[in-house]
Every structure is written in structure tokens, then in C-alpha cells.
C-alpha atoms as a PDB file:
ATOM      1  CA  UNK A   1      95.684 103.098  49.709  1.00  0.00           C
ATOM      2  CA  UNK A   2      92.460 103.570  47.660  1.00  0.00           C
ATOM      3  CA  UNK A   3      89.054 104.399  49.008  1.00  0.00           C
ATOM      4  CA  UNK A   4      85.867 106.235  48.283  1.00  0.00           C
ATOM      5  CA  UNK A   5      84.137 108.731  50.305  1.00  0.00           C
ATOM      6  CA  UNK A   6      80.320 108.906  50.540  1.00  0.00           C
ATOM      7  CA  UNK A   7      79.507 112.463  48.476  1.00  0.00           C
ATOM      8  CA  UNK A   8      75.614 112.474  48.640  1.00  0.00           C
ATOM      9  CA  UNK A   9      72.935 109.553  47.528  1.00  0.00           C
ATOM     10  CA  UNK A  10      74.251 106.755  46.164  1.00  0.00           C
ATOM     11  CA  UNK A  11      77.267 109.103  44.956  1.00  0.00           C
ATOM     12  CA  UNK A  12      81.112 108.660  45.819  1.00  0.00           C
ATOM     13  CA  UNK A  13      84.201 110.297  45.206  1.00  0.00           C
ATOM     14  CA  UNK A  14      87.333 108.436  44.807  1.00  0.00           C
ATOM     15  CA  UNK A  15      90.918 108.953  45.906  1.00  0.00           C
ATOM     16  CA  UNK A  16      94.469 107.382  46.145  1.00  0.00           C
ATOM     17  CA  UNK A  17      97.137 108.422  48.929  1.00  0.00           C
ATOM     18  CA  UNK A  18     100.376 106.889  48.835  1.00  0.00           C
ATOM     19  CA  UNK A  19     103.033 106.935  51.933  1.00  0.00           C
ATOM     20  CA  UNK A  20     105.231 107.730  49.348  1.00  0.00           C
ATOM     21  CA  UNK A  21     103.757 111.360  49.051  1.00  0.00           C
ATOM     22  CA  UNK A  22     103.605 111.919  52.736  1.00  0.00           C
ATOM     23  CA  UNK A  23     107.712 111.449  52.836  1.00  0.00           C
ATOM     24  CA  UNK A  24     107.040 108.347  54.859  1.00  0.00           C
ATOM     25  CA  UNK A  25     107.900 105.530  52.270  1.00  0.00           C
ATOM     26  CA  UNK A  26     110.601 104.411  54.429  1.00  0.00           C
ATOM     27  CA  UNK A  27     108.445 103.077  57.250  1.00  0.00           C
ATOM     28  CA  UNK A  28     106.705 101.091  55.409  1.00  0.00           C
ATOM     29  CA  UNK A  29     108.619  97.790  56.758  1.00  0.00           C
ATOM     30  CA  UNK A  30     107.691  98.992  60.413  1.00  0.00           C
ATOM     31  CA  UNK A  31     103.960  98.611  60.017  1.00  0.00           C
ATOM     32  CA  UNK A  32     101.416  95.764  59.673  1.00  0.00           C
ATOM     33  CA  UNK A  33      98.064  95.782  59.993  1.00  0.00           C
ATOM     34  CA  UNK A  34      95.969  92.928  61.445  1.00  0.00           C
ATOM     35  CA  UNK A  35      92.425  92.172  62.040  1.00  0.00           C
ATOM     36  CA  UNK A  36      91.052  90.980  64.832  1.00  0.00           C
ATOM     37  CA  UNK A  37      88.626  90.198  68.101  1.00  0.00           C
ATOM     38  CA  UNK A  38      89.804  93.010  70.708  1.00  0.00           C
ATOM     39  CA  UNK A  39      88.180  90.969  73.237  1.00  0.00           C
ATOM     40  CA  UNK A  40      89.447  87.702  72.166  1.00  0.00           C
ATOM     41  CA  UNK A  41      93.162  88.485  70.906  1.00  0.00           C
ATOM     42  CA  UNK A  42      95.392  85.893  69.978  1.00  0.00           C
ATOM     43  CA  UNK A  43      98.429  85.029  71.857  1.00  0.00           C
ATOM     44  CA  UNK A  44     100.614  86.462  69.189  1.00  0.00           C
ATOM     45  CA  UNK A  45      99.765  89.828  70.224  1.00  0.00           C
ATOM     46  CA  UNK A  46     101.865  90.782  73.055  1.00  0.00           C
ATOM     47  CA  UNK A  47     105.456  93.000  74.022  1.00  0.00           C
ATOM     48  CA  UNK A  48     104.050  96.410  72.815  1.00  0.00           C
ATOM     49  CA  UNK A  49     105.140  99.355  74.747  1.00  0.00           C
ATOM     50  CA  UNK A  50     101.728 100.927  73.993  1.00  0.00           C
ATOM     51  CA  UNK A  51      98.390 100.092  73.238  1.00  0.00           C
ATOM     52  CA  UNK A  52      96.073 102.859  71.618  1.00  0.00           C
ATOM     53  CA  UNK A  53      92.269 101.989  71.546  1.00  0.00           C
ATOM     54  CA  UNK A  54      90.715 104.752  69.709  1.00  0.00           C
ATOM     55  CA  UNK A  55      86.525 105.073  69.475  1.00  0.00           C
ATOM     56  CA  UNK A  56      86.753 100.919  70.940  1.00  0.00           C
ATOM     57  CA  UNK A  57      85.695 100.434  74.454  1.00  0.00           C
ATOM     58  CA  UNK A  58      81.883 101.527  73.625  1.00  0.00           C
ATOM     59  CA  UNK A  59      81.788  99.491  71.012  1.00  0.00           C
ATOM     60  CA  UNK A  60      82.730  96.162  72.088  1.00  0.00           C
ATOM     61  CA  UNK A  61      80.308  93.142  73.492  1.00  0.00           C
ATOM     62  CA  UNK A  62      82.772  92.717  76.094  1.00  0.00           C
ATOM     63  CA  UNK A  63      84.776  96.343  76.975  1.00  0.00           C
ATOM     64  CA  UNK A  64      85.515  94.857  80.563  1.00  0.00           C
ATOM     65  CA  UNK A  65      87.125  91.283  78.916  1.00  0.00           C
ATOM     66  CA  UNK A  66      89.568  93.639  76.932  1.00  0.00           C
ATOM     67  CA  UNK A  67      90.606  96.251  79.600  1.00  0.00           C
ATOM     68  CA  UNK A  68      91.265  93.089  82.108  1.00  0.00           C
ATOM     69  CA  UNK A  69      93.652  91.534  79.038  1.00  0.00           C
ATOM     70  CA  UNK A  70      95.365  94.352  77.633  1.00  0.00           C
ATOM     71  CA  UNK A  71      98.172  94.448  80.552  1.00  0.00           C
ATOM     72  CA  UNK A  72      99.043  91.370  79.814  1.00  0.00           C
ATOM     73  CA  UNK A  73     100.118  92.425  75.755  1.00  0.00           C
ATOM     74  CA  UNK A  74     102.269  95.344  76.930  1.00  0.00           C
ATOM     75  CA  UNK A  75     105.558  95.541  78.064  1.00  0.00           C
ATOM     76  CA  UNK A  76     106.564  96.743  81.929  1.00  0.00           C
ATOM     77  CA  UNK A  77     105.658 100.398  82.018  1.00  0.00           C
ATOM     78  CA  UNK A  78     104.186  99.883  78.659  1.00  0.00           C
ATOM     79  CA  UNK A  79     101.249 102.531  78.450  1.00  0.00           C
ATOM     80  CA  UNK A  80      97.452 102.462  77.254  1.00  0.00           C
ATOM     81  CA  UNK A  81      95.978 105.209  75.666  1.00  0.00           C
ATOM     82  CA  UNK A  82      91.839 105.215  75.513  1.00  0.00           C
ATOM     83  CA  UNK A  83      89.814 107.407  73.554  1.00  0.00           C
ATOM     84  CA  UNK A  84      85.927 107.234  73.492  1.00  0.00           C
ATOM     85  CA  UNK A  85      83.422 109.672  73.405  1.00  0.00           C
ATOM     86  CA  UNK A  86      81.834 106.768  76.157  1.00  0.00           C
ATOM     87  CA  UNK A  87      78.480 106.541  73.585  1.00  0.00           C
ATOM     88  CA  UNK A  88      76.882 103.277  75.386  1.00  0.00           C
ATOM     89  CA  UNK A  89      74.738 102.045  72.961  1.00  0.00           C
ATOM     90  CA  UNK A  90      72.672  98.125  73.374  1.00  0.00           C
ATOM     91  CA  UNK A  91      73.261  97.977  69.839  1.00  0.00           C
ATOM     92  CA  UNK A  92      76.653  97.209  69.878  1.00  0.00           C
ATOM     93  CA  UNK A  93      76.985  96.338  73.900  1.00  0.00           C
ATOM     94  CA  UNK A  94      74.457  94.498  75.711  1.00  0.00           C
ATOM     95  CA  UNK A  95      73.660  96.979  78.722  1.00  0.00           C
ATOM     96  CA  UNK A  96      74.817  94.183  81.274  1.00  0.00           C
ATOM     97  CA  UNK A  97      78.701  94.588  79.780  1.00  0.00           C
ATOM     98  CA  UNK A  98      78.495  98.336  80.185  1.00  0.00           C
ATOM     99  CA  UNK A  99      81.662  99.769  82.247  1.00  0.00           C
ATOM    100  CA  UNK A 100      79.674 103.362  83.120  1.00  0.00           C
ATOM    101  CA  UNK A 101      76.728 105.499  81.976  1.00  0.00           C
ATOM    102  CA  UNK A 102      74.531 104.532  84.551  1.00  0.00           C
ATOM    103  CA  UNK A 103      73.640 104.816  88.616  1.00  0.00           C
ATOM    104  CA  UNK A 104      74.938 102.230  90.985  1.00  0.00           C
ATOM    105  CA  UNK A 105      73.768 102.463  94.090  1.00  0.00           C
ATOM    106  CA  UNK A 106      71.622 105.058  93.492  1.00  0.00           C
ATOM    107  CA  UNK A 107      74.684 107.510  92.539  1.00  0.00           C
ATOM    108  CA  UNK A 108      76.047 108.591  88.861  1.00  0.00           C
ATOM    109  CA  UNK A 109      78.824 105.975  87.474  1.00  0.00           C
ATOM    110  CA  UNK A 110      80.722 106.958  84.926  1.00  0.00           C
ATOM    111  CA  UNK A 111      82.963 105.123  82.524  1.00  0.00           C
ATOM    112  CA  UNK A 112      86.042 106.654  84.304  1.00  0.00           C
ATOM    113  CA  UNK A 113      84.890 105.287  87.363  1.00  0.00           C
ATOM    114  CA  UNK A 114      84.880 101.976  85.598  1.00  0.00           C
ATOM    115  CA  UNK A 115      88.082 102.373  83.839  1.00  0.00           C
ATOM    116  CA  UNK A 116      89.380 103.167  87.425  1.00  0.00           C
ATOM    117  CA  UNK A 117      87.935 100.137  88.936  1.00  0.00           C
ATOM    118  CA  UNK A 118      88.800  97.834  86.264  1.00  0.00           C
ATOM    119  CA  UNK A 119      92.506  99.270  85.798  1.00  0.00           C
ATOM    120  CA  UNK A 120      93.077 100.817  88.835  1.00  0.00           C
ATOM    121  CA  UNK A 121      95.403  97.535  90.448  1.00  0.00           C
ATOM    122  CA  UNK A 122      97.259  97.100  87.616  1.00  0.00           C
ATOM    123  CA  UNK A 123      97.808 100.257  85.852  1.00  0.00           C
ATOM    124  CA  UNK A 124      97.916 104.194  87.225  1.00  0.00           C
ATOM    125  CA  UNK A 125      96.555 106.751  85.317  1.00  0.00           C
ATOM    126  CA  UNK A 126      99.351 109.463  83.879  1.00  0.00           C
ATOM    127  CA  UNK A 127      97.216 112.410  84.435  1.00  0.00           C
ATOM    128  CA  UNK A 128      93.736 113.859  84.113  1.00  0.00           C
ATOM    129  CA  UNK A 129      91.423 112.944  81.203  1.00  0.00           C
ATOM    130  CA  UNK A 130      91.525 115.331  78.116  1.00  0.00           C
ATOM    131  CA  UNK A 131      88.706 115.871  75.598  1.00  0.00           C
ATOM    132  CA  UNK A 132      89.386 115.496  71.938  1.00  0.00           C
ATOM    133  CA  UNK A 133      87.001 116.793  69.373  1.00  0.00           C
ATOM    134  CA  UNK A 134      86.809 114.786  66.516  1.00  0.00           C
ATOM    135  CA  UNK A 135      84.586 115.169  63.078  1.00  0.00           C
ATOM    136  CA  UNK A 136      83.192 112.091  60.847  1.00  0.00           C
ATOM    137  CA  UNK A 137      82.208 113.191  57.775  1.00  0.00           C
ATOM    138  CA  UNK A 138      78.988 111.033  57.075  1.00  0.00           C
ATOM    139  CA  UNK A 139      78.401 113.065  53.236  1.00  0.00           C
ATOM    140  CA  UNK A 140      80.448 115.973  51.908  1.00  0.00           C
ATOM    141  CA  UNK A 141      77.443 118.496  53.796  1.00  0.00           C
ATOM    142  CA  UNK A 142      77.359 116.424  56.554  1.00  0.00           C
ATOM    143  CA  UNK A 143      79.677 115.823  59.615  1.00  0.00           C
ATOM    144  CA  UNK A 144      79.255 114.494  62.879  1.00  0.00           C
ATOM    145  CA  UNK A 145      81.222 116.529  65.730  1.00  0.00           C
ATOM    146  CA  UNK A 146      82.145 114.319  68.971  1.00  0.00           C
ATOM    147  CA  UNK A 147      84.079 115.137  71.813  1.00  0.00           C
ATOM    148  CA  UNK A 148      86.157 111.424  73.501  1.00  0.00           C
ATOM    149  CA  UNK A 149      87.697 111.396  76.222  1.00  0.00           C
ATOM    150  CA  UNK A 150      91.109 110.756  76.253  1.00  0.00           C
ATOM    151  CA  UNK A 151      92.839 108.666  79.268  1.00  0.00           C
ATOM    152  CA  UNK A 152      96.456 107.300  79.461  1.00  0.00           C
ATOM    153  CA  UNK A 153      97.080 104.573  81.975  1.00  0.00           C
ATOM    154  CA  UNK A 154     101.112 103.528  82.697  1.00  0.00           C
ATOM    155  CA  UNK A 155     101.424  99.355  83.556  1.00  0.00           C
ATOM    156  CA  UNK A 156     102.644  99.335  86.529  1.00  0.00           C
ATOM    157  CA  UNK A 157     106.281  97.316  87.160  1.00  0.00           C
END
């Protein structure tokens, strides 16, 4: 894999990595890569014992669409990992399609409480949430520290 890295300006540095370096050239038949609508998935897309959506559900037009879908691509018992540092933004999600981050009925609604009220009949959540640091490094002198929160839901049979 090749790819630059923003260095400052209109400056990059390149590199190369190779699974071949990381001792991992023999799993290279296991993997494909795909692209595609998270809230419009194709058919194709289904059997997996787990589903990670890392950084996702904040950033789609239609979070609730996916959640309500993604039991139906795993397998019995199959689980669903979440990650998201729960940044609601109109930008990227109309505030209408929002799953948390605001007051209903006058009280504080988080996205957990959504997640729970979206997943809660069809999936049970494995234990508490766990917060995951996480740095994106915008320029080599500048990084971006977030905290997501990390939830694991279990399909249930």
C-alpha cells in the first residue's frame, strides 16, 4: 500500500508498507476490501460473525437506517462492535437523523440511550461502554486527540 501523509502546506511525505514486512503475507487471500453505502448495503453483504463500525454512526445521513439493518448481515450470536467519539455534526447528519446529543422530553439523551433503544430488541449489550483515545494526525505538528466510545452488542439467537 502507498500513501502520502500531509507534512505542512502543500507538503507531503511519502511511504510504502507491504503485508509482507508485517509477517502477514499469508492472509492476504482472507481479505477484501469493498466500498460502499453503510446505510444502503447490498444484499451480498451478509453471514459475518462480526461487524466493526469504527468513527461511522456520527457520520452517516441515516445512523438509525444502518443500526436497524446490521442484524440482519450477521450471523446468530454474531457481535457488533461501535466506536464513535458520538461528534453530531449537521454537516454530515441532518439533526432530524440524530440517534442522541440532545434533550427529549426535557431530559439529556444520549447516543447510548439511542443505541439502546434502537438495538435493545434485537441485540444485548456485552458489557459497559469503554473509552478509546485515539490521535489523527492532521500535519506532522499537528494531531487531533479524541476519546470514542466503544460498545459491543451480541445478536441475540
Amino acid at each position: 500500500m502507498r500513501y502520502t501523509l500531509p507534512d505542512e502546506g502543500e507538503l507531503v511525505t511519502y511511504h510504502e508498507h507491504t503485508l509482507a514486512e508485517l509477517d502477514l503475507a499469508y492472509t492476504a487471500h482472507k481479505v477484501e476490501f469493498w466500498q460502499g453505502d453503510a446505510c444502503n448495503l447490498k444484499e451480498l453483504f451478509t453471514g459475518f460473525d462480526l461487524v466493526l463500525a469504527a468513527n461511522l454512526i456520527d457520520r452517516l445521513y441515516a445512523p438509525r437506517r444502518f443500526l436497524e439493518s446490521v442484524a440482519s448481515r450477521l450471523n446468530p450470536g454474531g457481535l457488533l462492535v461501535l466506536s464513535s467519539p458520538y461528534t453530531w455534526l449537521e454537516e454530515y447528519t441532518k439533526r432530524s437523523e440524530w440517534i442522541g446529543g440532545f434533550k427529549k422530553d426535557g431530559e439529556s439523551y444520549t447516543t447510548l440511550d439511542g443505541l439502546k433503544d434502537i438495538l435493545g430488541e434485537r441485540f444485548e449489550l456485552v458489557d459497559v461502554p469503554q473509552a478509546v483515545p485515539f490521535v489523527i494526525r492532521e500535519t506532522r505538528r499537528k494531531h487531533q486527540y479524541t476519546e470514542s466510545e466503544v460498545t459491543v452488542w451480541k445478536l441475540k439467537a
